[in-house]
Structure formats: structure tokens, C-alpha cells
C-alpha atoms as a PDB file:
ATOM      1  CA  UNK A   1      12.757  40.734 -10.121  1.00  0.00           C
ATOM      2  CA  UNK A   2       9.701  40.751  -8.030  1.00  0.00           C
ATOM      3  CA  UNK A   3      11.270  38.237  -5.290  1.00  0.00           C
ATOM      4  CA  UNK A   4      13.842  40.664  -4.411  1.00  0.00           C
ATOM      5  CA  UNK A   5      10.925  43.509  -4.370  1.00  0.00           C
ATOM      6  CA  UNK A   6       9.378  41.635  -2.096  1.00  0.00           C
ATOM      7  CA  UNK A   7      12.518  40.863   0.394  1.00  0.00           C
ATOM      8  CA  UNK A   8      13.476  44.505   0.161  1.00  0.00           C
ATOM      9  CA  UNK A   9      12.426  46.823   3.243  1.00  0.00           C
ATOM     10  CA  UNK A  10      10.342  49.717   3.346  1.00  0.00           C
ATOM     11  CA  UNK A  11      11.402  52.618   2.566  1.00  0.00           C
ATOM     12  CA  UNK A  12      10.452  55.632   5.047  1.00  0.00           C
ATOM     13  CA  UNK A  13       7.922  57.558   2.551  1.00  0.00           C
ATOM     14  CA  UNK A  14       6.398  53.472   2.252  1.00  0.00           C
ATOM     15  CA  UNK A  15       5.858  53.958   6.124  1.00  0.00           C
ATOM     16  CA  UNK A  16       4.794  57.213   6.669  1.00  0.00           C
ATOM     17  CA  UNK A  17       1.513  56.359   4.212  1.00  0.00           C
ATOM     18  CA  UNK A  18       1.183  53.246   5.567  1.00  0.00           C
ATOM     19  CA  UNK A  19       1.179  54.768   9.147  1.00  0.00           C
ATOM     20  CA  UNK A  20      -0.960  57.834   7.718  1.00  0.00           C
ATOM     21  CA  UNK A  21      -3.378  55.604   5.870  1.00  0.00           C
ATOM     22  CA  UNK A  22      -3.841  53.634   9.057  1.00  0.00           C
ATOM     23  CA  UNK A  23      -4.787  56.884  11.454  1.00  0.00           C
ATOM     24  CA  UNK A  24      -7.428  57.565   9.548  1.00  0.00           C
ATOM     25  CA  UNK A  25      -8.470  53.849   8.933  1.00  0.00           C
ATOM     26  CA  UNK A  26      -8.422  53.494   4.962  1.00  0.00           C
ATOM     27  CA  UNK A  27      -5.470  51.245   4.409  1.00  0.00           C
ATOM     28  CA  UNK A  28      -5.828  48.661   1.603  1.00  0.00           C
ATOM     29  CA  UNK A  29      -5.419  44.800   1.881  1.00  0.00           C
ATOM     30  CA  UNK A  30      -2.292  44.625  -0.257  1.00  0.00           C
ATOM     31  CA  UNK A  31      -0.529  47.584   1.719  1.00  0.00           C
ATOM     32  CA  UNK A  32      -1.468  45.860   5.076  1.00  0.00           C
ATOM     33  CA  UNK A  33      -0.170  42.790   3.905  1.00  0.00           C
ATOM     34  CA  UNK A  34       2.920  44.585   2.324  1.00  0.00           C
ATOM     35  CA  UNK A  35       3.459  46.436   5.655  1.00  0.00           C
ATOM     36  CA  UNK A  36       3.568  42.902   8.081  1.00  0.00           C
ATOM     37  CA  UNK A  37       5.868  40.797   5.618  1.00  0.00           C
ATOM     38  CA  UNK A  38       8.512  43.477   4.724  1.00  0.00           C
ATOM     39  CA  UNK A  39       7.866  46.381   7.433  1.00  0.00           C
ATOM     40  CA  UNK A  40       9.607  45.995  11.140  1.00  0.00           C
ATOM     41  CA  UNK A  41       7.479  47.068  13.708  1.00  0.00           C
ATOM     42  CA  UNK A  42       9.601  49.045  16.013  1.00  0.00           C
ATOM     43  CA  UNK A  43       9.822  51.471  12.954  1.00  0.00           C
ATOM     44  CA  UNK A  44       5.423  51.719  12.863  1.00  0.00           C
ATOM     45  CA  UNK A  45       5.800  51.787  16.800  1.00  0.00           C
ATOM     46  CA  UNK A  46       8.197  54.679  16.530  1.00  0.00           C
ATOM     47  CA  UNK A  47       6.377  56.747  13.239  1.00  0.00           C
ATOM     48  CA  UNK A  48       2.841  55.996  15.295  1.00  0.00           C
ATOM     49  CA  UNK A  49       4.016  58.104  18.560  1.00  0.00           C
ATOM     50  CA  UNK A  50       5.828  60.408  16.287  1.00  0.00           C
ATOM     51  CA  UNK A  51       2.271  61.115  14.301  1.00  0.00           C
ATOM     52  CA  UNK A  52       0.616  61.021  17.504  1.00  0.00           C
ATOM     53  CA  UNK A  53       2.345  63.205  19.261  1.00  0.00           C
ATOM     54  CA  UNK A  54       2.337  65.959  16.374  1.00  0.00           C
ATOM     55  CA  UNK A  55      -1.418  65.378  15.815  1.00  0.00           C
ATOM     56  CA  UNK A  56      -1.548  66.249  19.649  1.00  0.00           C
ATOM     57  CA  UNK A  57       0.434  69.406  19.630  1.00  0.00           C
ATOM     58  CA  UNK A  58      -0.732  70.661  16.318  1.00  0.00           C
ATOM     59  CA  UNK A  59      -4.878  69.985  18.005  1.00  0.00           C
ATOM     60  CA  UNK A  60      -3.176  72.129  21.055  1.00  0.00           C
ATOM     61  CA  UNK A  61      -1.870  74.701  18.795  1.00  0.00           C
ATOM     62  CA  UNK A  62      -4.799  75.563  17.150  1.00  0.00           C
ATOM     63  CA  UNK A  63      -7.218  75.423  20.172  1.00  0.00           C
ATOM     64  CA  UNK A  64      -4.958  77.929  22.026  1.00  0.00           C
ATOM     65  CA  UNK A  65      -4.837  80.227  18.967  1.00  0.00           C
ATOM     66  CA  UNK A  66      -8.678  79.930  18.930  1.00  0.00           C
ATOM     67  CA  UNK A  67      -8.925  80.900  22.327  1.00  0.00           C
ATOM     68  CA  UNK A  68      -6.421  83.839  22.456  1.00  0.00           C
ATOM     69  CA  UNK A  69      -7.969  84.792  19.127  1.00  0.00           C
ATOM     70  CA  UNK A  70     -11.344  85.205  20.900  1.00  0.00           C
ATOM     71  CA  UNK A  71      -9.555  87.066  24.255  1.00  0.00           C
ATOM     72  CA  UNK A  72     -10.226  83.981  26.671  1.00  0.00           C
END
């Protein structure tokens, strides 16, 4: 039962906390070793810009709220 745990892929909500858990730099041994023998990396590649890029726009969000908030 565990071999075929361990040959299964990731599922997405697997990758999203792996990919979450490695932006802010607290991912555990066992997930990092979970993540390179069952995760492909085209799919982290892919969730990484996606993350980034919301990160970005939701740091651009706010500071332009701040600013208009404060009539710069």
C-alpha cells in the first residue's frame, strides 16, 4: 500500500503547500524529498510564476490603495 503511495503524483493542493511552504522558506525534509521523487517540475515552475506573479500584483494593489488612500 505504501509503494503505490509513493509512485502516485501529487496532487495540486500537495503542490500549492509545497510551493507556498517554499516562498516563505519553511519546507520540511520529508516534503522536499516527497516533492523531487513524485512532483514534476514544470508543474513547481508553472505554480512558482503563478504565486509570483499574484504576490506581485496583490504588493501593487495594496501600495496603490495606500497611496490614493492618502491623496498622492
Amino acid at each position: 500500500m505504501k509503494n503505490q503511495e509513493e509512485n502516485k503524483p501529487l496532487t495540486l493542493w500537495e503542490m500549492l503547500q509545497s510551493v507556498l511552504s517554499a516562498a516563505l522558506g519553511v519546507q520540511s525534509g520529508k516534503n522536499r524529498a516527497r516533492d523531487f521523487s513524485r512532483g514534476k517540475p514544470s508543474h513547481f515552475i508553472i505554480l512558482g510564476v503563478l504565486f509570483t506573479a499574484i504576490f506581485v500584483l496583490t504588493i501593487f494593489g495594496i501600495v496603490k490603495l495606500v497611496l490614493h488612500l492618502a491623496g498622492v
